[in-house]
PDB file of N, CA and C in Angstrom:
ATOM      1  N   UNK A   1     -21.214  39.743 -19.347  1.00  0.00           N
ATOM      2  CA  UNK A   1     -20.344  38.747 -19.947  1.00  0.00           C
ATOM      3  C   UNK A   1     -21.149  37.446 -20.090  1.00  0.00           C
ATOM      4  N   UNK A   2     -20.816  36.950 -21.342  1.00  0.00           N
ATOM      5  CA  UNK A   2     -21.780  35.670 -21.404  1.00  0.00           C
ATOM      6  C   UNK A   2     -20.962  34.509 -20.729  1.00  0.00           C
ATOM      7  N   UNK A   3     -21.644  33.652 -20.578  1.00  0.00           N
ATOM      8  CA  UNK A   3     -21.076  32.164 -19.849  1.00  0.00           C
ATOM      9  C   UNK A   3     -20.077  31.660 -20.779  1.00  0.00           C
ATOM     10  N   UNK A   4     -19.291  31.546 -21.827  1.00  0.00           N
ATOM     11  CA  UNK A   4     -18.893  30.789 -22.139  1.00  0.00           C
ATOM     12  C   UNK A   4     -17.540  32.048 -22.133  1.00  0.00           C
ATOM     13  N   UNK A   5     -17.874  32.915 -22.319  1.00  0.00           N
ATOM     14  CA  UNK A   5     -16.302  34.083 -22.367  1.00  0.00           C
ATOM     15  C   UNK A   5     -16.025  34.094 -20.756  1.00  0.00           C
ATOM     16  N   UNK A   6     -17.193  33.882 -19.749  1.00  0.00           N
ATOM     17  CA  UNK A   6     -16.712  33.950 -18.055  1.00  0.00           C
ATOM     18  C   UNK A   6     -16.048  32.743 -18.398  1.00  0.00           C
ATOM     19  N   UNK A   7     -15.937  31.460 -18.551  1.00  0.00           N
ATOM     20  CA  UNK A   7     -15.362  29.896 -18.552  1.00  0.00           C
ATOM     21  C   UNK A   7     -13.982  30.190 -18.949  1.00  0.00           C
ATOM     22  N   UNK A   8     -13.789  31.583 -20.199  1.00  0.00           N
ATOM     23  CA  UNK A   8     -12.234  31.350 -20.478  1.00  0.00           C
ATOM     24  C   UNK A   8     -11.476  32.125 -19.213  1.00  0.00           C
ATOM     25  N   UNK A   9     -12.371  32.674 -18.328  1.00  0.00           N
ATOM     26  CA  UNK A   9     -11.507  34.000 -17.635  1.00  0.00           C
ATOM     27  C   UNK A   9     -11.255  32.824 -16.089  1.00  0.00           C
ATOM     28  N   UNK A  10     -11.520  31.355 -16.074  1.00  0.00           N
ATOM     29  CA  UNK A  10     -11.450  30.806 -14.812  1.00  0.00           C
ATOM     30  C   UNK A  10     -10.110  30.433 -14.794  1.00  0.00           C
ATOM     31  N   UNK A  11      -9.844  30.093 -13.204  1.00  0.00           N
ATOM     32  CA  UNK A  11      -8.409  29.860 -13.107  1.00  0.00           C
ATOM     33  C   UNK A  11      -8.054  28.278 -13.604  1.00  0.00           C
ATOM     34  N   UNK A  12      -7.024  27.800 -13.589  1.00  0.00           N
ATOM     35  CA  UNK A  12      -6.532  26.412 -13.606  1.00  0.00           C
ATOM     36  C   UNK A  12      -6.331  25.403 -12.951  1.00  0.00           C
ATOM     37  N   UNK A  13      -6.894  26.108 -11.805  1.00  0.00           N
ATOM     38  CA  UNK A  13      -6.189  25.449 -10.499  1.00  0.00           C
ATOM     39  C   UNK A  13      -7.422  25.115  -9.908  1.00  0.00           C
ATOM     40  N   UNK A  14      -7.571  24.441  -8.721  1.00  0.00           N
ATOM     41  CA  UNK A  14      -8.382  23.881  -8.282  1.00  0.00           C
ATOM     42  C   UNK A  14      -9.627  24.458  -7.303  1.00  0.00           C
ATOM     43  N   UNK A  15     -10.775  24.687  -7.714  1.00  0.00           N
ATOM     44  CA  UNK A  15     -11.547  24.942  -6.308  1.00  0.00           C
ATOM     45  C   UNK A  15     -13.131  24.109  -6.904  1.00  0.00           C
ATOM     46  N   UNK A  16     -14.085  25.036  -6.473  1.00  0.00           N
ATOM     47  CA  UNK A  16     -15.673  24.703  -6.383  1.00  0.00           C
ATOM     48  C   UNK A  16     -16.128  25.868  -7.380  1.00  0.00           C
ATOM     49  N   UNK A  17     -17.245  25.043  -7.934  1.00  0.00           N
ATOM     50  CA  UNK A  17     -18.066  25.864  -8.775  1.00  0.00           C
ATOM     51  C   UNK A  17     -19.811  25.665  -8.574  1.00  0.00           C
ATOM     52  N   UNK A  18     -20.313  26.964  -9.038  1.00  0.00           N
ATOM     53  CA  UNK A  18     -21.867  26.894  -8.940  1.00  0.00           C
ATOM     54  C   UNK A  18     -22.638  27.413 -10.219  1.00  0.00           C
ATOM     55  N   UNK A  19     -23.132  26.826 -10.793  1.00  0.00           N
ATOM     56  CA  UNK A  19     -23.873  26.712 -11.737  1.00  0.00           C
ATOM     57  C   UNK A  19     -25.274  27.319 -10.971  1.00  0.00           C
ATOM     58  N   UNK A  20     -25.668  28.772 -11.905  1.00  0.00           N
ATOM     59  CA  UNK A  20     -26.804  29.161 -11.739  1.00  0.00           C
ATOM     60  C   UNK A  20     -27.838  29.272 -12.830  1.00  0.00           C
ATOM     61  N   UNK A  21     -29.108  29.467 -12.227  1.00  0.00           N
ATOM     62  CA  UNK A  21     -30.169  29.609 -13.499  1.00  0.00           C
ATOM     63  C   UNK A  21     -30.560  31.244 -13.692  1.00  0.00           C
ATOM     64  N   UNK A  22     -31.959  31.226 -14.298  1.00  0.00           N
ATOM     65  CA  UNK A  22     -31.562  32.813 -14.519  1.00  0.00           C
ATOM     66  C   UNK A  22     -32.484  33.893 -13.438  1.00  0.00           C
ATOM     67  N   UNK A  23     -32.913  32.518 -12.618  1.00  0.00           N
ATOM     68  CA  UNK A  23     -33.054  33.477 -11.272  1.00  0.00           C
ATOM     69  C   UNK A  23     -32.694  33.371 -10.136  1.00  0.00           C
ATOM     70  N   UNK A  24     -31.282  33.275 -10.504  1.00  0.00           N
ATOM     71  CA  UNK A  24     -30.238  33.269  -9.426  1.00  0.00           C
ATOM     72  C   UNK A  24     -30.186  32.479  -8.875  1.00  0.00           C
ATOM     73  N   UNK A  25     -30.488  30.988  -8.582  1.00  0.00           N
ATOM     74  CA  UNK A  25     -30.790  30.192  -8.068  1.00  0.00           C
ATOM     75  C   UNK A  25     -29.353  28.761  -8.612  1.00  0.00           C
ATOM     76  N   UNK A  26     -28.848  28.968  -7.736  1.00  0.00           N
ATOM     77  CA  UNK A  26     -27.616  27.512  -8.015  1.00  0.00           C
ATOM     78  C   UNK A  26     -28.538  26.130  -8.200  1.00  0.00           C
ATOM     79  N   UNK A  27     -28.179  25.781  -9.220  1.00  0.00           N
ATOM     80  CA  UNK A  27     -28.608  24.648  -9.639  1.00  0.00           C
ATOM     81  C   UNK A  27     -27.725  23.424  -9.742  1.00  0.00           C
ATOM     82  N   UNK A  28     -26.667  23.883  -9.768  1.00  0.00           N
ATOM     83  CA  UNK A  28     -25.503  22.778  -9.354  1.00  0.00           C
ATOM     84  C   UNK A  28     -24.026  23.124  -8.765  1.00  0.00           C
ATOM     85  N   UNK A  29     -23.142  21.995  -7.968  1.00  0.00           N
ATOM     86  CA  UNK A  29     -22.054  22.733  -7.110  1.00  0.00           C
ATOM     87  C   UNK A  29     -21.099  21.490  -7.627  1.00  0.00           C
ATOM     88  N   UNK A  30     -20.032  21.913  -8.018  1.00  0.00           N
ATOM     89  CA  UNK A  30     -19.273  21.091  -8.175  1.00  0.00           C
ATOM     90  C   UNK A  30     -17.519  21.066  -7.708  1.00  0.00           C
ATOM     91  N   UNK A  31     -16.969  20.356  -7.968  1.00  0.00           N
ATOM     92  CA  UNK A  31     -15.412  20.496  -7.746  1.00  0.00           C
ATOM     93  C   UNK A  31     -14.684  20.138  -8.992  1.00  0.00           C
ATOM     94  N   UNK A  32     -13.436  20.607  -8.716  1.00  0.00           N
ATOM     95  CA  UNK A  32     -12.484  20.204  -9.669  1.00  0.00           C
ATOM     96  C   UNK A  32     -10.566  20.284  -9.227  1.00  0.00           C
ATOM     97  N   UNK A  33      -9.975  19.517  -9.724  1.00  0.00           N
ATOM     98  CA  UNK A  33      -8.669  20.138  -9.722  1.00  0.00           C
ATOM     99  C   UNK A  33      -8.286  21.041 -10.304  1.00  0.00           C
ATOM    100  N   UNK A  34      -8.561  21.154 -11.794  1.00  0.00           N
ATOM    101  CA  UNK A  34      -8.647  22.098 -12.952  1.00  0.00           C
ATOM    102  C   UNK A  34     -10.318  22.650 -13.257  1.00  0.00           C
ATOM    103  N   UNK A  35     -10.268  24.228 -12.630  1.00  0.00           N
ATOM    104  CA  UNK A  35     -11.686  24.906 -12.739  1.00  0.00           C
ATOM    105  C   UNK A  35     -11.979  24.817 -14.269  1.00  0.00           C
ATOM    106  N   UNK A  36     -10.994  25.178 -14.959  1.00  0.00           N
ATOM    107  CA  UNK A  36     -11.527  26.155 -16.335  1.00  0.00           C
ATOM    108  C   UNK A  36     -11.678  24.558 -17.583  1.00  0.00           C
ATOM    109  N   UNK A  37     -10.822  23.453 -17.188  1.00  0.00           N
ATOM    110  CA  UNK A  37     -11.089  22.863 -17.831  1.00  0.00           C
ATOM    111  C   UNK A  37     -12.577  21.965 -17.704  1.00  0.00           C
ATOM    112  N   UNK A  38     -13.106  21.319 -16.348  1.00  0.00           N
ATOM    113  CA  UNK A  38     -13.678  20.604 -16.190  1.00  0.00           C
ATOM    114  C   UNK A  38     -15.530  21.505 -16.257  1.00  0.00           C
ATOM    115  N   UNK A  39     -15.581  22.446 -16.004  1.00  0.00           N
ATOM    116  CA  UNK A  39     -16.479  23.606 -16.488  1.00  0.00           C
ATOM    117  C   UNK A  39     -16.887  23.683 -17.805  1.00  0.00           C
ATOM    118  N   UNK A  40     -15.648  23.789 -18.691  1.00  0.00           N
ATOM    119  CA  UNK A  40     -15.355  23.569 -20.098  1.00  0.00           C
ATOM    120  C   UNK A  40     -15.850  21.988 -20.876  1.00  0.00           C
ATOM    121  N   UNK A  41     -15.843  21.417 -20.339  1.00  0.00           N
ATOM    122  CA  UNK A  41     -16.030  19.990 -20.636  1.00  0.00           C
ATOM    123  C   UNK A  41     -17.492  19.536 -20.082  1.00  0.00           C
ATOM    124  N   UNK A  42     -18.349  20.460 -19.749  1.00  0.00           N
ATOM    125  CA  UNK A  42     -20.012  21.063 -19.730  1.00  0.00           C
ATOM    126  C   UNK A  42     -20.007  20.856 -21.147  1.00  0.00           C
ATOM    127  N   UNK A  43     -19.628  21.732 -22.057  1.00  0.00           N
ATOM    128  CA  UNK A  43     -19.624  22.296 -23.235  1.00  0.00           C
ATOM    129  C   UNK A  43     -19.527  21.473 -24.610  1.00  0.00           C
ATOM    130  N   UNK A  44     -19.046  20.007 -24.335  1.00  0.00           N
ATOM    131  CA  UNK A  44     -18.750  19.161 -25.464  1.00  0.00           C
ATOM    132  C   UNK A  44     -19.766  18.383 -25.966  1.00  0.00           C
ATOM    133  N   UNK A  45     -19.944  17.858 -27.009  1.00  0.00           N
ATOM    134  CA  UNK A  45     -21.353  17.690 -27.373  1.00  0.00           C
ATOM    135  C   UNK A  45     -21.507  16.472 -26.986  1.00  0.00           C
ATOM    136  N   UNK A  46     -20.375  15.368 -26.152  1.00  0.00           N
ATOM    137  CA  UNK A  46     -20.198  14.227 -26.138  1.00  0.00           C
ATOM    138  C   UNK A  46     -21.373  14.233 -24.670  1.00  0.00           C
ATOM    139  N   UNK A  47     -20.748  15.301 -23.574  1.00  0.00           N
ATOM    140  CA  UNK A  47     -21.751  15.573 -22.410  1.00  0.00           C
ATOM    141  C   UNK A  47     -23.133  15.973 -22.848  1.00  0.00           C
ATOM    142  N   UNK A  48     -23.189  16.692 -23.732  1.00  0.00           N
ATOM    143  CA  UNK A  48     -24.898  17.751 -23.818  1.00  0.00           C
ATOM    144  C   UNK A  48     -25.707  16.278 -24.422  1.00  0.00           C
ATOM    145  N   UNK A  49     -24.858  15.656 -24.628  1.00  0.00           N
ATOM    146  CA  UNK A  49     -25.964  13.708 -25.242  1.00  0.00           C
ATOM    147  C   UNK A  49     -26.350  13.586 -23.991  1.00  0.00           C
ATOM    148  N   UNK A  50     -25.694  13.379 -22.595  1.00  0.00           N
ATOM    149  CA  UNK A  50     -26.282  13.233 -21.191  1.00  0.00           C
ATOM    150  C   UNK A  50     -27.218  14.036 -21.071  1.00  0.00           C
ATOM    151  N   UNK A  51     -28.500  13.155 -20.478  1.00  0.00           N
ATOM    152  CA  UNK A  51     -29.923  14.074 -20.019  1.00  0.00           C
ATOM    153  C   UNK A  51     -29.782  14.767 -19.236  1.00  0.00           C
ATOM    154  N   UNK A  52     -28.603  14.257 -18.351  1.00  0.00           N
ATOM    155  CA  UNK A  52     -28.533  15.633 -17.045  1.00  0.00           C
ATOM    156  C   UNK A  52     -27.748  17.121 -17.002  1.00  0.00           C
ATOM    157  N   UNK A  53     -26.605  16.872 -18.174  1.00  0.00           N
ATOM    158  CA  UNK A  53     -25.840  17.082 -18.246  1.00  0.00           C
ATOM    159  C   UNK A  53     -26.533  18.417 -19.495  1.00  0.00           C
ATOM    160  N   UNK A  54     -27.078  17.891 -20.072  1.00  0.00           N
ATOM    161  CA  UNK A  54     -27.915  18.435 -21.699  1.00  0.00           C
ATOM    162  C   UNK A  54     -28.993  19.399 -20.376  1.00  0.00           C
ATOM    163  N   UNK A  55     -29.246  19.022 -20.143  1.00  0.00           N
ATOM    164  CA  UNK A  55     -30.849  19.936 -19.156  1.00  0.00           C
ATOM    165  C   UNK A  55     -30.463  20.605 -18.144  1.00  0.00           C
ATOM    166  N   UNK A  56     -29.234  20.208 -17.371  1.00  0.00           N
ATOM    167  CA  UNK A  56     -28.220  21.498 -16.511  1.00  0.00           C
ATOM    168  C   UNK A  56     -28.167  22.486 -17.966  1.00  0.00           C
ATOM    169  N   UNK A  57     -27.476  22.703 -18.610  1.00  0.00           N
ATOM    170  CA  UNK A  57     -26.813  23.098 -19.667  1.00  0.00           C
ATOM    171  C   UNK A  57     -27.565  24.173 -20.187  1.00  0.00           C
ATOM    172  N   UNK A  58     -28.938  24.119 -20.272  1.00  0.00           N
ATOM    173  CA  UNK A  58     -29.596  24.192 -21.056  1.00  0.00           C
ATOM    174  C   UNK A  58     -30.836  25.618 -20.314  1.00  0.00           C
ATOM    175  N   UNK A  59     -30.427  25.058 -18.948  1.00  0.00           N
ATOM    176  CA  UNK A  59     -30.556  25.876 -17.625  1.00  0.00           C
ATOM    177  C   UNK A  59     -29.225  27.082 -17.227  1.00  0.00           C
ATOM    178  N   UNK A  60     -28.489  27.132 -17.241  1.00  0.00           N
ATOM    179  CA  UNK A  60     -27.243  27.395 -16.922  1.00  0.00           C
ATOM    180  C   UNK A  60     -27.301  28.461 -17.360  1.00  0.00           C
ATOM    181  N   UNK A  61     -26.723  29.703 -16.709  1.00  0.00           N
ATOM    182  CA  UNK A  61     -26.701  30.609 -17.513  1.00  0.00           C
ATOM    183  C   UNK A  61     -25.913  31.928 -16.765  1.00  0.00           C
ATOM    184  N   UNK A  62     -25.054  31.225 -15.712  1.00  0.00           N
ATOM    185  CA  UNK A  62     -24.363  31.672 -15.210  1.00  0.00           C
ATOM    186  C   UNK A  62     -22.991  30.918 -13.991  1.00  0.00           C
ATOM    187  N   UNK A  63     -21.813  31.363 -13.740  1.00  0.00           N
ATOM    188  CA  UNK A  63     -21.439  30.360 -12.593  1.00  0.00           C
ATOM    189  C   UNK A  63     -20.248  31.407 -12.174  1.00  0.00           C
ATOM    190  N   UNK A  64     -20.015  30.780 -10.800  1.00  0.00           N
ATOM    191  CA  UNK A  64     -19.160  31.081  -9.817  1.00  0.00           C
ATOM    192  C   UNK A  64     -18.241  30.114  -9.747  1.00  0.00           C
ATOM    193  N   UNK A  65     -17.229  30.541  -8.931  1.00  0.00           N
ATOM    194  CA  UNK A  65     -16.200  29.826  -8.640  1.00  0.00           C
ATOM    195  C   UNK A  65     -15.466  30.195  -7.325  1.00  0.00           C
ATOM    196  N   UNK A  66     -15.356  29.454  -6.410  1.00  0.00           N
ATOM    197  CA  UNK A  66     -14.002  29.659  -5.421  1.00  0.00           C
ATOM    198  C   UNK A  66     -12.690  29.000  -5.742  1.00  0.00           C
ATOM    199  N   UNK A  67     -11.722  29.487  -6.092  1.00  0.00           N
ATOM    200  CA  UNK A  67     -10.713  28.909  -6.029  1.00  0.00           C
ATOM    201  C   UNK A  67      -9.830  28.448  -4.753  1.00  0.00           C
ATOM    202  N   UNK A  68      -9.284  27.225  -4.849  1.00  0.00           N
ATOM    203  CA  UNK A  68      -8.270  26.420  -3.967  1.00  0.00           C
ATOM    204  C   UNK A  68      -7.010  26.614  -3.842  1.00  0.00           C
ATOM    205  N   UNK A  69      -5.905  26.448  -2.920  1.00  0.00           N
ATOM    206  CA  UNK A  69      -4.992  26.968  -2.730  1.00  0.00           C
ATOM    207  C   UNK A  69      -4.054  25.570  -3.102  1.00  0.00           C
ATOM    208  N   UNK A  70      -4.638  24.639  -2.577  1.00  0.00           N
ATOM    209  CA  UNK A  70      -4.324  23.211  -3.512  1.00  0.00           C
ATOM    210  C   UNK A  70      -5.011  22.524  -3.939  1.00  0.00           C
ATOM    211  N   UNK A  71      -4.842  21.135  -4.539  1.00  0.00           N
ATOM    212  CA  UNK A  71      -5.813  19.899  -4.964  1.00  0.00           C
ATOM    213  C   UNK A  71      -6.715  19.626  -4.401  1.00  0.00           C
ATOM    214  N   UNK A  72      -6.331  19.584  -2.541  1.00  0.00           N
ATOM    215  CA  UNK A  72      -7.325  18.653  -2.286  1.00  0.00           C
ATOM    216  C   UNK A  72      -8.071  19.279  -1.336  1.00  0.00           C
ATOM    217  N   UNK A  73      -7.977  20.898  -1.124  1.00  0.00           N
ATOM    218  CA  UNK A  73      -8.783  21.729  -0.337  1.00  0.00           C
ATOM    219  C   UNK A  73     -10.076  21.705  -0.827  1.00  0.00           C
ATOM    220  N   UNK A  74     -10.059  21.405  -2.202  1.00  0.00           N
ATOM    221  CA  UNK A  74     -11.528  21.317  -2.969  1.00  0.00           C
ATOM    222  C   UNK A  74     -12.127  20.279  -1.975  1.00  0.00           C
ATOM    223  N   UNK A  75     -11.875  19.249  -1.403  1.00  0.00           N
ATOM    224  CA  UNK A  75     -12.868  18.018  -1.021  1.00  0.00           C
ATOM    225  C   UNK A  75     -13.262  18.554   0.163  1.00  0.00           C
ATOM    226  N   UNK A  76     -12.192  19.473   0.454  1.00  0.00           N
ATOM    227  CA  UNK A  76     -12.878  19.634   1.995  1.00  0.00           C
ATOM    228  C   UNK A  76     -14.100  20.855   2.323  1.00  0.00           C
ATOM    229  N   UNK A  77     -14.417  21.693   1.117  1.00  0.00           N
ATOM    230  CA  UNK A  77     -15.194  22.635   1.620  1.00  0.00           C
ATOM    231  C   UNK A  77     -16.941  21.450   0.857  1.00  0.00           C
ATOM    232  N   UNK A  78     -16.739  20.392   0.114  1.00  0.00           N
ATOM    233  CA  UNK A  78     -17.623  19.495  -0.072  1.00  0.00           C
ATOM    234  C   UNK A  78     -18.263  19.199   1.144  1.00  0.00           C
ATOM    235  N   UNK A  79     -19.520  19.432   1.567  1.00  0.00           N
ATOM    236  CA  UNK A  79     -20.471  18.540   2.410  1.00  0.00           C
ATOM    237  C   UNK A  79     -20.979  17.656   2.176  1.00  0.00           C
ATOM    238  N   UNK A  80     -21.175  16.486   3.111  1.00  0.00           N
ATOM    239  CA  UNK A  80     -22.393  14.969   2.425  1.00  0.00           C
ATOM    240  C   UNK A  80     -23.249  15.487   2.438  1.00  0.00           C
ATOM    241  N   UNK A  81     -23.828  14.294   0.870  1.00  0.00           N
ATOM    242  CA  UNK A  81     -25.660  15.335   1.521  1.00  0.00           C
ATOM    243  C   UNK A  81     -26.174  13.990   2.486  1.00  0.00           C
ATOM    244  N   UNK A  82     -27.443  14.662   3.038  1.00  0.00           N
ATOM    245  CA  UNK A  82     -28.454  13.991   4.063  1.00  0.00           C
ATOM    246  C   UNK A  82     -28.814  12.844   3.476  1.00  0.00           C
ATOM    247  N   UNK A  83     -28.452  11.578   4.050  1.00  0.00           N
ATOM    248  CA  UNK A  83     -29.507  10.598   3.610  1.00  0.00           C
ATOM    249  C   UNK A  83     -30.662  10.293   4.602  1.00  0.00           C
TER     250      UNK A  83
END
C-alpha cells in the first residue's frame, strides 16, 4: 500500500505517529488529536514550501500510528528530549 492510500485508512481520533524512511528507520514522531487529518496536512503544497517539512516528505515513505483512547493521552506517551 502506498503512503498516501495508508493516510486515508488512519483513524480520526487522536494518537502518535512515525514517519519512516525506506530503511526502516523513523525519521519523525509526532502527535495529534486528529491522526488522519494532521498526517494529511504533510501533503499540502503550502507545507512541502517548508524545508523541513519538503525534505521529511520527500524522505517518507512510510508511517505508523498508535491510536489514543482520548485527546490528551497523546501528550502523555510524548517524552522530553535531552537537553
Amino acid at each position: 500500500m502506498d503512503l498516501l492510500a495508508k493516510i486515508r485508512t488512519l483513524p480520526t481520533g487522536a494518537g502518535c505517529y512515525l514517519y519512516k524512511n525506506a530503511e526502516g528507520e523513523v525519521i519523525y514522531v509526532g502527535k495529534a488529536k486528529n491522526l488522519r487529518a494532521r498526517v494529511r496536512s504533510y501533503f499540502l503544497a503550502a507545507s512541502q514550501a517548508n524545508a523541513k517539512t519538503g525534505s521529511l516528505m520527500r524522505e517518507a515513505v512510510d508511517i505508523e500510528y498508535s491510536a489514543s483512547r482520548a485527546s490528551t493521552s497523546s501528550s502523555a506517551t510524548t517524552r522530553p528530549t535531552p537537553t
